[in-house]
N, C-alpha and C. Protein backbone atom coordinates (compact mmCIF):
# COMPACT_ATOMS: atom_id res chain seq x y z
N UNK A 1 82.64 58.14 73.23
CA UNK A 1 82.04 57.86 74.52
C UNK A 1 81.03 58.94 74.91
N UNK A 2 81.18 60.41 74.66
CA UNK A 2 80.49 61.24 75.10
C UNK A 2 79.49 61.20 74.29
N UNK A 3 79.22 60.70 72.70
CA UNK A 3 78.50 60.52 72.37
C UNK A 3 77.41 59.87 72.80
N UNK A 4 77.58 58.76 73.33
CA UNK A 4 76.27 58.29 73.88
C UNK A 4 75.87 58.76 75.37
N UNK A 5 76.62 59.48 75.96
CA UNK A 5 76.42 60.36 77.04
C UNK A 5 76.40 61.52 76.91
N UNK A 6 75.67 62.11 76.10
CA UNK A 6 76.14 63.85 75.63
C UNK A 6 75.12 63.86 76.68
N UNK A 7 74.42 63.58 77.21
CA UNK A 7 73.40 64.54 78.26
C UNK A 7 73.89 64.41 79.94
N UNK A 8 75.76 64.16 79.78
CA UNK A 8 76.02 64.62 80.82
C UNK A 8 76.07 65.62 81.61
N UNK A 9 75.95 65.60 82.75
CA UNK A 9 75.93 67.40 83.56
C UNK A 9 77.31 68.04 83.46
N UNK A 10 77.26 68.96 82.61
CA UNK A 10 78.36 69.94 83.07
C UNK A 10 78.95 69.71 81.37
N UNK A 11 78.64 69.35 80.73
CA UNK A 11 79.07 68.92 79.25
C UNK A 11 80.36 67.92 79.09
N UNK A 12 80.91 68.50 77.74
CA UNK A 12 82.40 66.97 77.81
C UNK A 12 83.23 67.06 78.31
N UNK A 13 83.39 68.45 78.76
CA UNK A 13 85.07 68.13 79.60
C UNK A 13 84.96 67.64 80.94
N UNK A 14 83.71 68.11 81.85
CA UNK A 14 83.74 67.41 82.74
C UNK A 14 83.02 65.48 82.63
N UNK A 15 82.32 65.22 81.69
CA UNK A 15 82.51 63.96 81.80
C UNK A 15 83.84 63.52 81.05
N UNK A 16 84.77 64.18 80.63
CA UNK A 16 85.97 63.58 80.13
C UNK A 16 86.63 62.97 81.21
N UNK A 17 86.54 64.02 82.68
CA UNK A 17 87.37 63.86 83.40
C UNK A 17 86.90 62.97 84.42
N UNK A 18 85.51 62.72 84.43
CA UNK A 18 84.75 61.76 85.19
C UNK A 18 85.23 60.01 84.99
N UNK A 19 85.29 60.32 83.54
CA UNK A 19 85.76 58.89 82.28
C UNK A 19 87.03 58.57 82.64
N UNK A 20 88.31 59.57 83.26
CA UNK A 20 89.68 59.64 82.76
C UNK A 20 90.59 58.02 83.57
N UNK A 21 90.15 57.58 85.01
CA UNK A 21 89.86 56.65 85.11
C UNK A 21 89.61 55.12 84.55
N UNK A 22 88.71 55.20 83.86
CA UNK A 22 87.82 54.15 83.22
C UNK A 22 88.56 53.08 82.81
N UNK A 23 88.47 51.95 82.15
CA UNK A 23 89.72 50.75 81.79
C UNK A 23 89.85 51.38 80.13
N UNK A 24 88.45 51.95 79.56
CA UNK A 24 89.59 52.48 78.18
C UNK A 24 90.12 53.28 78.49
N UNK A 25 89.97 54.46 79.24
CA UNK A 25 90.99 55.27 78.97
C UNK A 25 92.56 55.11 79.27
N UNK A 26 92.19 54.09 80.34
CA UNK A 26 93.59 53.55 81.13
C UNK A 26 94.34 52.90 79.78
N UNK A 27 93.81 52.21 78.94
CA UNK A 27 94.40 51.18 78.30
C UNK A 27 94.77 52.54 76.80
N UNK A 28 94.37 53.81 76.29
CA UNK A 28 94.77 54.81 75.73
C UNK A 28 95.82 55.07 76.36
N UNK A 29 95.69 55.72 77.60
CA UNK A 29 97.06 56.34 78.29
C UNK A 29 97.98 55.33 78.29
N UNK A 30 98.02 53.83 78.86
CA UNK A 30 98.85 53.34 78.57
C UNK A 30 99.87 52.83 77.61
N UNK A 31 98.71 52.85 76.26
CA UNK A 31 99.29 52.59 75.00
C UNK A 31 99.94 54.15 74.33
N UNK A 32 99.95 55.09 74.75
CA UNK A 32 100.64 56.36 74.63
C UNK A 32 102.03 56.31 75.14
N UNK A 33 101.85 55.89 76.68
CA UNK A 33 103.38 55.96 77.06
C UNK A 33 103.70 54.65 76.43
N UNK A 34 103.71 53.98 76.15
CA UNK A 34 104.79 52.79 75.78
C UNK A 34 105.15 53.22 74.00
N UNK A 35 103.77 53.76 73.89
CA UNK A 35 104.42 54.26 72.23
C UNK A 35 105.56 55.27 72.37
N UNK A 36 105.14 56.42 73.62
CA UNK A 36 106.86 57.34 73.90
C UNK A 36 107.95 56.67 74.40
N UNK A 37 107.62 55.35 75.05
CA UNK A 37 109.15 54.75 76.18
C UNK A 37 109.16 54.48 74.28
N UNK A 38 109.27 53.46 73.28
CA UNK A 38 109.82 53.14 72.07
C UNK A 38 110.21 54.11 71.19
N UNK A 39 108.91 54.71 70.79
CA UNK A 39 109.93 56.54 69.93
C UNK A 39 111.50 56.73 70.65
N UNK A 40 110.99 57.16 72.08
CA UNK A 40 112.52 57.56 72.68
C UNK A 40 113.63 56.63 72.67
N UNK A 41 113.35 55.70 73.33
CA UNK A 41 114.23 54.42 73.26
C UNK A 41 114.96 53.96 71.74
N UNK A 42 113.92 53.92 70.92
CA UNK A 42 114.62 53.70 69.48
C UNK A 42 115.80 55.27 68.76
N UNK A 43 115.07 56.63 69.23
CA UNK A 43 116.12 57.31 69.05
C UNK A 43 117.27 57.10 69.80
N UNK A 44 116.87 57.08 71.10
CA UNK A 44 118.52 56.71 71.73
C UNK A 44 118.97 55.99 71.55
N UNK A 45 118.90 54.41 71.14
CA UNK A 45 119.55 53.49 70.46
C UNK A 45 120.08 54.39 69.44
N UNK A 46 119.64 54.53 68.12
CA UNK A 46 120.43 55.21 67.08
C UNK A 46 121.26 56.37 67.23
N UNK A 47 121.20 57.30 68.40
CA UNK A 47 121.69 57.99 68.70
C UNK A 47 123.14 56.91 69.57
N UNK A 48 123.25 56.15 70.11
CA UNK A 48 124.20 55.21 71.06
C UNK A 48 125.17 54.48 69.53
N UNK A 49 124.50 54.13 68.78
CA UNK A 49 125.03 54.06 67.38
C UNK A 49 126.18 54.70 66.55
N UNK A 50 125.56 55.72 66.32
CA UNK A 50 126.39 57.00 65.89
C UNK A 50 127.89 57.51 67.04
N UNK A 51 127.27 57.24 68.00
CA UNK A 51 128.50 57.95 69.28
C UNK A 51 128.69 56.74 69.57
N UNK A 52 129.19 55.76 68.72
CA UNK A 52 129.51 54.19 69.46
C UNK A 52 130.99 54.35 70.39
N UNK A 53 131.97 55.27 69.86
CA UNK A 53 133.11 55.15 70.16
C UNK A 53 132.98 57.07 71.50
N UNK A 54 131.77 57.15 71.37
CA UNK A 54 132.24 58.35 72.93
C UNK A 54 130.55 57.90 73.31
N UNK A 55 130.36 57.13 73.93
CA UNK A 55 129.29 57.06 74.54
C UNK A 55 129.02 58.05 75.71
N UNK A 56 129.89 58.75 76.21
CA UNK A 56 129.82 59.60 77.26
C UNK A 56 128.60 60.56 76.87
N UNK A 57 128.85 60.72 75.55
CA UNK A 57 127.76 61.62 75.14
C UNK A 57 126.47 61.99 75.30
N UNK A 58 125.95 60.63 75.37
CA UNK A 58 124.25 60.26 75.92
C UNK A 58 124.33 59.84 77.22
N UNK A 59 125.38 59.96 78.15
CA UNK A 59 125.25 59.54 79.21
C UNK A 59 123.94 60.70 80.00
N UNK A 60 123.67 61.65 79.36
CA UNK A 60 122.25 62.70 80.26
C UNK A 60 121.24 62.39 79.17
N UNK A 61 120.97 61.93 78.41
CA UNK A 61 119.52 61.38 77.75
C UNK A 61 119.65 60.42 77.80
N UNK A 62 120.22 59.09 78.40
CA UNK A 62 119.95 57.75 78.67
C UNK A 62 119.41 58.14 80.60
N UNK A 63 119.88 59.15 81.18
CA UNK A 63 119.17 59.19 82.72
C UNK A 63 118.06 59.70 82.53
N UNK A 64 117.81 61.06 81.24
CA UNK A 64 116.61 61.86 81.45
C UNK A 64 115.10 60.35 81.18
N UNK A 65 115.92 59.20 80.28
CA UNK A 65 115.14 58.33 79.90
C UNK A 65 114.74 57.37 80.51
N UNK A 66 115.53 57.49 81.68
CA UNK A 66 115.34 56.69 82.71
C UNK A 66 114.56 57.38 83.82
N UNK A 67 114.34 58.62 83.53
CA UNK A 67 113.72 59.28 84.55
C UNK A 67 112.25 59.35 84.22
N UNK A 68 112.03 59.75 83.42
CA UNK A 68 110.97 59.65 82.18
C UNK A 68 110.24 58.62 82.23
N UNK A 69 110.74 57.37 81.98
CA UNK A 69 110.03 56.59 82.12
C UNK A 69 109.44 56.15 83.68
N UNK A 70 110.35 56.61 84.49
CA UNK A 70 109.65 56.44 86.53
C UNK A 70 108.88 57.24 86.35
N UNK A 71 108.81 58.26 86.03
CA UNK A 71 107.80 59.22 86.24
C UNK A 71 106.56 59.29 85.52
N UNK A 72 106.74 58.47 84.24
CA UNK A 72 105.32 57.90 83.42
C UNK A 72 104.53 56.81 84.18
N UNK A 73 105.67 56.06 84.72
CA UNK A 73 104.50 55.11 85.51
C UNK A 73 104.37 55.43 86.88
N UNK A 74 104.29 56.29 87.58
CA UNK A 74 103.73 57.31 88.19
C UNK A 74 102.30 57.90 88.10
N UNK A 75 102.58 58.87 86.84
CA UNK A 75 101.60 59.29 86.36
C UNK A 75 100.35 58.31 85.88
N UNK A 76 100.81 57.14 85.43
CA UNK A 76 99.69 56.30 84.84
C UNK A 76 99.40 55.53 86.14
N UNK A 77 99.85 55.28 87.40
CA UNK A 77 99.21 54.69 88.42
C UNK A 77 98.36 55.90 89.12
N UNK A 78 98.63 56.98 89.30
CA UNK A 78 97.64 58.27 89.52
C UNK A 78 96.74 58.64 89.05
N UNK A 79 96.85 58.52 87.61
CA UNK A 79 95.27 58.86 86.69
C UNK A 79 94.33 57.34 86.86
N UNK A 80 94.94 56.15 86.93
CA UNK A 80 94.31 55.28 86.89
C UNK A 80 93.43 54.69 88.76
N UNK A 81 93.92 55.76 89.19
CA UNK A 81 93.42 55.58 90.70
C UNK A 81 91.42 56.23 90.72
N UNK A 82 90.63 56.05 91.15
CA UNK A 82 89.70 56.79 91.27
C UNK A 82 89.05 58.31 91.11
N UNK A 83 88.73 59.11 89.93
CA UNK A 83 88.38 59.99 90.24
C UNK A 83 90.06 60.69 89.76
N UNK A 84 90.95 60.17 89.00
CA UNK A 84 92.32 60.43 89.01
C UNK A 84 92.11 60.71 87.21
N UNK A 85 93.16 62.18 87.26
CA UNK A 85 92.71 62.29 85.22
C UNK A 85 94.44 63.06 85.45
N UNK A 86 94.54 63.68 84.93
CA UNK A 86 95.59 64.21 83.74
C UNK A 86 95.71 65.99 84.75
N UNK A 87 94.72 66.23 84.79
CA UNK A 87 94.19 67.78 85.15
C UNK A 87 94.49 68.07 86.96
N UNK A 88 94.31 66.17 87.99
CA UNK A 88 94.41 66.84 89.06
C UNK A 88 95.47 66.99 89.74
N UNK A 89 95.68 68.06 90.77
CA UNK A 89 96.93 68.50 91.75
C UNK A 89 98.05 67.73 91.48
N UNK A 90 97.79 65.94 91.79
CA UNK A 90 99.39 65.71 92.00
C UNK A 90 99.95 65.28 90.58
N UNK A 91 98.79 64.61 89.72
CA UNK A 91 98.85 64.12 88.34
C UNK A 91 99.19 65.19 87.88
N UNK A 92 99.28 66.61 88.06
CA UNK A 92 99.30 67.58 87.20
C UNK A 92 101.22 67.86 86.73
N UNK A 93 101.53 68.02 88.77
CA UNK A 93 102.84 67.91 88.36
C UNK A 93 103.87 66.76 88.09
N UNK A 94 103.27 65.97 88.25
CA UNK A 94 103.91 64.86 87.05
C UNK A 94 103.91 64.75 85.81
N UNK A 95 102.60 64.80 85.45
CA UNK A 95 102.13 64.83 84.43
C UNK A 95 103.32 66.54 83.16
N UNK A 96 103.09 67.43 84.08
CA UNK A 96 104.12 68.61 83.38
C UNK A 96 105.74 67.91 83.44
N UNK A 97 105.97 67.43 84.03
CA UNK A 97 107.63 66.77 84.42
C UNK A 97 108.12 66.15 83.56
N UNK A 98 106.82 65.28 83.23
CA UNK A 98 107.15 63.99 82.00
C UNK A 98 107.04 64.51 80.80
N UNK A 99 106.03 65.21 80.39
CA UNK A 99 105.81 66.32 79.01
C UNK A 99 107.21 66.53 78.86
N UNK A 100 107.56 67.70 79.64
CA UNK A 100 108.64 68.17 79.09
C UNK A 100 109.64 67.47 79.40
N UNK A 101 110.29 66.75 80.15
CA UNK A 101 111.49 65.80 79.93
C UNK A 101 111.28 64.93 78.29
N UNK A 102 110.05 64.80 78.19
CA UNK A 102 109.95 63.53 76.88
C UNK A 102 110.36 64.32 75.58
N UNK A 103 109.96 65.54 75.69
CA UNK A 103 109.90 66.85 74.76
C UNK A 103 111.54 66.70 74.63
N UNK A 104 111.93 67.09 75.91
CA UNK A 104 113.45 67.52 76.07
C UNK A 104 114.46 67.02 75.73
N UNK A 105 114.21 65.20 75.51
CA UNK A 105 115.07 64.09 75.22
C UNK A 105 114.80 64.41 73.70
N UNK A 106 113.74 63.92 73.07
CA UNK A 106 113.97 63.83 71.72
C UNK A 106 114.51 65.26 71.26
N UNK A 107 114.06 66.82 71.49
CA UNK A 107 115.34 67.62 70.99
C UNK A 107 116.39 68.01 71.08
N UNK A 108 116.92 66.83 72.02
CA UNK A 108 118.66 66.77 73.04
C UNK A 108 119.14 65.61 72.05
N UNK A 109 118.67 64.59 71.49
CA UNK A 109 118.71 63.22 70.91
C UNK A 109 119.01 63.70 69.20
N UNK A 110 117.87 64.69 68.82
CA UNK A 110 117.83 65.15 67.80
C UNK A 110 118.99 66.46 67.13
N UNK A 111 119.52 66.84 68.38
CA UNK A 111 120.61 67.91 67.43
C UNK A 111 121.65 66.90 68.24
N UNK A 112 121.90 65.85 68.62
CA UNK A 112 123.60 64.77 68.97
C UNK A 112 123.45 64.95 67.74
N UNK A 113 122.48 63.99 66.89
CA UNK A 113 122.70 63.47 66.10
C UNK A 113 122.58 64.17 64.62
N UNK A 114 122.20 65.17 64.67
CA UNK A 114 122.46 66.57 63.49
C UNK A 114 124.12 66.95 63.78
N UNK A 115 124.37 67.06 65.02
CA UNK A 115 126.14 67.80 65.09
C UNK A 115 126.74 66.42 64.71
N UNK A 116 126.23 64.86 64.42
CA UNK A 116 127.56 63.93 64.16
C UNK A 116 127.06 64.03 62.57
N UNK A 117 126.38 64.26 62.41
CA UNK A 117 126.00 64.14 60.58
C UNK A 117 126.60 64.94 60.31
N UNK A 118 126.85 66.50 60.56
CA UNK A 118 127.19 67.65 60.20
C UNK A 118 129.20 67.39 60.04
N UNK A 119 129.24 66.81 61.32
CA UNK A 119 130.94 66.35 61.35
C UNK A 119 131.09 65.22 60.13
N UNK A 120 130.50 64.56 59.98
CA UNK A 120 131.13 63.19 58.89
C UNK A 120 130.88 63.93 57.28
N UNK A 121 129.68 65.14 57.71
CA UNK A 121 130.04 65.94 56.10
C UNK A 121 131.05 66.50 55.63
N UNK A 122 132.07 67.11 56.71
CA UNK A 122 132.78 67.70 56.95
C UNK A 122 134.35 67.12 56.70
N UNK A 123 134.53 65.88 57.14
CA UNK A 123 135.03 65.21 56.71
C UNK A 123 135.54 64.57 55.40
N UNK A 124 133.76 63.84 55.06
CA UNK A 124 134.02 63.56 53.90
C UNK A 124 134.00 65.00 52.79
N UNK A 125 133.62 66.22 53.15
CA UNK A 125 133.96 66.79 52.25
C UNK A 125 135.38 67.31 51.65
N UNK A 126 136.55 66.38 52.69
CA UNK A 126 137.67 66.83 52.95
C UNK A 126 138.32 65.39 51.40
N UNK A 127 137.80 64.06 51.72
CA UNK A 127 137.89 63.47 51.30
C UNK A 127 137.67 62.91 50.06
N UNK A 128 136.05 63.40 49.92
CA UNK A 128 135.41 63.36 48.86
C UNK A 128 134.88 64.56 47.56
N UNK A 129 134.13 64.06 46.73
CA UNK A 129 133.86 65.40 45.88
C UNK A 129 132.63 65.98 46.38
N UNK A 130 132.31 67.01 46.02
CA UNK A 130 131.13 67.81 47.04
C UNK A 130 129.58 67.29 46.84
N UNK A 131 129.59 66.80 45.20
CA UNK A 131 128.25 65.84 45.19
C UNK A 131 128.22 64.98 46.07
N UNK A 132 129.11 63.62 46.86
CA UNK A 132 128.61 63.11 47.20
C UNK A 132 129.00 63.31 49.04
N UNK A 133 128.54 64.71 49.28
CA UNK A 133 128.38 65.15 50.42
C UNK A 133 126.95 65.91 50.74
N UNK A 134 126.04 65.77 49.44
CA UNK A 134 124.73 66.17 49.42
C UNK A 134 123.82 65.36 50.36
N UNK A 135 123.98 64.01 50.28
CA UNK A 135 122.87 63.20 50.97
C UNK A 135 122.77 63.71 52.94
N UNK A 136 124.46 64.24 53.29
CA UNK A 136 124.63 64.30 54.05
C UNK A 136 123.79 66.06 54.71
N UNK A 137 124.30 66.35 53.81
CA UNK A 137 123.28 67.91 54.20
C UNK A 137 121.80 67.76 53.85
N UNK A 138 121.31 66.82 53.14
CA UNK A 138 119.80 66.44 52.87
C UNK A 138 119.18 65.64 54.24
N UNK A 139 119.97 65.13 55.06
CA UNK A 139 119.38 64.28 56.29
C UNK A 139 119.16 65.20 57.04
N UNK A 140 120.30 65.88 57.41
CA UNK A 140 120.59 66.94 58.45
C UNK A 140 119.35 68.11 57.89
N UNK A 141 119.22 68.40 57.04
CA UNK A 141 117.39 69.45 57.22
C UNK A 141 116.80 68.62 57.65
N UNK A 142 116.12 68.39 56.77
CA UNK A 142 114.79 66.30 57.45
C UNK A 142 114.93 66.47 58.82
N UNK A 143 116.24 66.37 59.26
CA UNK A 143 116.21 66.26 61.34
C UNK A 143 115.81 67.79 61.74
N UNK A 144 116.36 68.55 61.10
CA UNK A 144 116.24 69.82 61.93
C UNK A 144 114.62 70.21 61.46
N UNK A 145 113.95 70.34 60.69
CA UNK A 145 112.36 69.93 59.90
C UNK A 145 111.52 69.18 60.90
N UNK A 146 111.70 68.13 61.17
CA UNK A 146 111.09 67.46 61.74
C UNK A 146 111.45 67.91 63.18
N UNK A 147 112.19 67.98 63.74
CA UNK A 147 112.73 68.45 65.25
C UNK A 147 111.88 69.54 65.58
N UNK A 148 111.63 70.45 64.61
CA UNK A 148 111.07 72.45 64.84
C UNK A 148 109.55 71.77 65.11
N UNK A 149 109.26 70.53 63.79
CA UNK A 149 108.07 70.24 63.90
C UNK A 149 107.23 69.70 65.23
N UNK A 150 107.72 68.79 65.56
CA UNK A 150 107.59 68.26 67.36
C UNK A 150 107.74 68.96 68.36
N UNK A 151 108.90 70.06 67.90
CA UNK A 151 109.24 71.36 69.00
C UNK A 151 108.20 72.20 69.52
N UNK A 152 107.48 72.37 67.87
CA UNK A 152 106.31 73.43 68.16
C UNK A 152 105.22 72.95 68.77
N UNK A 153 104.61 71.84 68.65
CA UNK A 153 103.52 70.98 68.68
C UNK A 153 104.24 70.62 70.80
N UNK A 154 105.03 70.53 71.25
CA UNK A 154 105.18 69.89 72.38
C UNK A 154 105.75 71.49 73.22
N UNK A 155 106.08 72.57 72.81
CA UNK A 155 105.47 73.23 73.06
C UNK A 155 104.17 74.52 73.68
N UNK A 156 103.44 73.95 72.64
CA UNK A 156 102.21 74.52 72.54
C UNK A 156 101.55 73.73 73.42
N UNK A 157 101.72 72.43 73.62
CA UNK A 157 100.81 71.57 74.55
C UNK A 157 101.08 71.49 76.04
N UNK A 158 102.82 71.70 76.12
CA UNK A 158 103.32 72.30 77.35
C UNK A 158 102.74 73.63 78.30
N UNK A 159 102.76 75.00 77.11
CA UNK A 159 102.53 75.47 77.77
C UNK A 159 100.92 75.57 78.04
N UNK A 160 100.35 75.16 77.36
CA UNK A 160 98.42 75.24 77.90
C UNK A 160 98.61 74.70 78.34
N UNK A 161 98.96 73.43 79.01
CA UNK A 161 98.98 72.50 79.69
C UNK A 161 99.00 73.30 81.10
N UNK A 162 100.06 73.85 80.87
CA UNK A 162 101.19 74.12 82.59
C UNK A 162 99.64 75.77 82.81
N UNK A 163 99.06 76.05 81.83
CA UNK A 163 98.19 77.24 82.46
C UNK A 163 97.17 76.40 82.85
N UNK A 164 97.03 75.02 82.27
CA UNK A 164 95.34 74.50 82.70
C UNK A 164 94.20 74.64 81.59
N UNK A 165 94.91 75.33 80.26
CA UNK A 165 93.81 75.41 79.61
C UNK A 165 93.05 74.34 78.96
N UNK A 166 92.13 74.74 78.77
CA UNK A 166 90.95 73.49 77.99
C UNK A 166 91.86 73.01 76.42
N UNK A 167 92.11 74.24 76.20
CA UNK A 167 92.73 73.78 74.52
C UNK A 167 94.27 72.61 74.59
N UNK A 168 94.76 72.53 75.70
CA UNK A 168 95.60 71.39 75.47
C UNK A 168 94.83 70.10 75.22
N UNK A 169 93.80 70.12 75.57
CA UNK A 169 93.11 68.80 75.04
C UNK A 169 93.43 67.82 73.52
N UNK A 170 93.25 69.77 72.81
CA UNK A 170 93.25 69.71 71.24
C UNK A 170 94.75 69.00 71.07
N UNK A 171 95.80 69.44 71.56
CA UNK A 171 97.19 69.01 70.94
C UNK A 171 97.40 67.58 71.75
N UNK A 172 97.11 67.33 72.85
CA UNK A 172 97.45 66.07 73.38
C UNK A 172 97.36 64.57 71.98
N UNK A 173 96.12 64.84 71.98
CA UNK A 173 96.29 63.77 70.45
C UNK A 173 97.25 63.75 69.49
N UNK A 174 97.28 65.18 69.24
CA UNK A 174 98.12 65.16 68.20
C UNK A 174 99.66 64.94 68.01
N UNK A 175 99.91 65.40 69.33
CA UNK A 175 101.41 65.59 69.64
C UNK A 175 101.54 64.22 69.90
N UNK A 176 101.13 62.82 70.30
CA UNK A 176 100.96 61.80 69.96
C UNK A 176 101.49 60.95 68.99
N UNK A 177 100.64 61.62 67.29
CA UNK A 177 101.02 61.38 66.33
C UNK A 177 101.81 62.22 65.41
N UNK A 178 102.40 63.19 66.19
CA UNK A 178 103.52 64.11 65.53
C UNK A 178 104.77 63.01 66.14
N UNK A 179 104.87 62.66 66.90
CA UNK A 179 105.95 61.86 67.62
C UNK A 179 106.14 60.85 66.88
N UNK A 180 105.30 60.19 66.59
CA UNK A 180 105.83 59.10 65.50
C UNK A 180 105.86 59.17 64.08
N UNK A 181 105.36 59.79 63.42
CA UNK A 181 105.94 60.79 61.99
C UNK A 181 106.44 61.15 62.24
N UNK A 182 107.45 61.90 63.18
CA UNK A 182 108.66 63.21 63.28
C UNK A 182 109.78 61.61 63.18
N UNK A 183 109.64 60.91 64.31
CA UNK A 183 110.84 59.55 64.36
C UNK A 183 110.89 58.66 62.69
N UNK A 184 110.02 58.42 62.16
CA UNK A 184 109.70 58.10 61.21
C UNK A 184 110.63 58.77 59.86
N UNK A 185 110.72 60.34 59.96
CA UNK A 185 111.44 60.83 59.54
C UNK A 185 112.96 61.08 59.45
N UNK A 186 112.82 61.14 60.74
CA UNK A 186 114.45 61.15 61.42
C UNK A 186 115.17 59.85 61.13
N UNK A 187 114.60 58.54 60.74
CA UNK A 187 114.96 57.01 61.19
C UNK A 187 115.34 56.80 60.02
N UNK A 188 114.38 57.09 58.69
CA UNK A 188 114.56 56.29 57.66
C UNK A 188 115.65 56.66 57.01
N UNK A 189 115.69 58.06 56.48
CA UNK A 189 117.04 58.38 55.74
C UNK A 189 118.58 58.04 56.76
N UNK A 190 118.24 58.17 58.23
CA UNK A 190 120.15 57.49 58.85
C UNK A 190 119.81 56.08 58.28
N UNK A 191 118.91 55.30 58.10
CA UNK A 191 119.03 53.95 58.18
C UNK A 191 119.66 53.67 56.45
N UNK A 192 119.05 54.36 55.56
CA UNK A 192 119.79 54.54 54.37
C UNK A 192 121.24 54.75 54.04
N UNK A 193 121.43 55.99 54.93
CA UNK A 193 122.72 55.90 54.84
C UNK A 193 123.30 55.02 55.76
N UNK A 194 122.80 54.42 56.64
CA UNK A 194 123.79 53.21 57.37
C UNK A 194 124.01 52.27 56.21
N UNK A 195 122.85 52.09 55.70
CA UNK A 195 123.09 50.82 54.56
C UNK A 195 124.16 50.81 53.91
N UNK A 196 123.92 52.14 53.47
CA UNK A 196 124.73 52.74 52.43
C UNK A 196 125.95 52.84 52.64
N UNK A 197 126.82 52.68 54.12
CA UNK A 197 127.91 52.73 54.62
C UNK A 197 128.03 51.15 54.81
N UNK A 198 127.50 50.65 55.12
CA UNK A 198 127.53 48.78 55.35
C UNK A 198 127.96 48.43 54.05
N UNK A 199 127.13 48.74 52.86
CA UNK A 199 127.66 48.07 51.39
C UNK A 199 128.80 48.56 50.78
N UNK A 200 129.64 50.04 51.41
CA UNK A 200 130.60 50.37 51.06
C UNK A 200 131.70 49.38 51.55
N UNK A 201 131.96 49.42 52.64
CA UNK A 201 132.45 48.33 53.52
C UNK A 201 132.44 46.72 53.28
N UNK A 202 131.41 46.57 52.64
CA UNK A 202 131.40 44.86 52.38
C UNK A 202 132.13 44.71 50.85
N UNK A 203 132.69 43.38 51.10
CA UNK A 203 133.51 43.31 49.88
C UNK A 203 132.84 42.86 48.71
């Protein structure tokens, strides 16, 4: 967009924020949060999975997710108001609220479900022979890998964010698509071993 407006006054960040408004950008921001309400939502499902029999467990990341999501559509009726972006007064502290609650769920979501992997290794290592307690310590890095990875990246965007700097610009995208490669990661190997527990089980 700034491309064909590079001879705006004041250069790109202030026509970024002139733009922030606009129906694309509205329809970006919007397609961001619904890509985080699903990342989150699909971890907490699999996380509700695993703790099928103490659900008490997620009873504070099923509210933070419920909070999270009021407060995204908040934020997206504020930036989408006139002259409304990401950067001003009231969007700002929403906008920091939801960051880090969204941050906060997936690495609250992400070590449930490292401490129930860690227990069923434990177990079966009681049960079983120690080879086939490998897959179980091979998931459990992958989560904690991927977890540091999103950690750092949401983070770093937190805190420029919360100073105002220009450079959160840079991570907003990215932390985006760290969110869905990090879930991506985390998803496929439990879903393996779910299988892998389903075909034990079937006769």
């Amino acid at each position: 967009m700034f491309v064909e407006d590079c001879n705006y006054p004041s250069g790109p960040m202030e026509y970024s924020l002139a733009m922030y408004s606009s129906a694309i950008c509205i329809i970006a921001n919007v397609s961001y949060t619904l890509e985080n309400w699903m990342v989150d939502g699909l971890l907490l499902w699999h996380c509700s999975i695993i703790y099928s029999e103490r659900r008490w467990v997620i009873v504070l990341p099923i509210i933070m997710y419920i909070a999270s999501i009021a407060v995204s559509i908040i934020l997206l009726y504020q930036n989408s108001l006139p002259n409304g972006n990401l950067w001003g007064r009231l969007s700002f502290n929403f906008g920091l609220f939801y960051f880090t609650i969204s941050a906060s769920i997936n690495v609250i979501l992400t070590i449930l479900i490292f401490a129930r992997i860690f227990v069923f290794r434990y177990h079966a290592r009681k049960a079983l022979e120690k080879a086939h307690t490998v897959p179980y310590m091979s998931v459990a890095a992958l989560l904690i890998e991927s977890c540091v990875l999103y950690a750092i990246f949401s983070i770093l965007f937190i805190v420029l964010y919360g100073v105002q700097s220009d450079l959160s610009n840079t991570f907003l995208p990215i932390l985006s698509q760290v969110h869905v490669c990090v879930i991506c990661l985390d998803i496929a190997p439990l879903l393996t071993i779910s299988l892998g527990v389903w075909d034990l089980r079937s006769p």
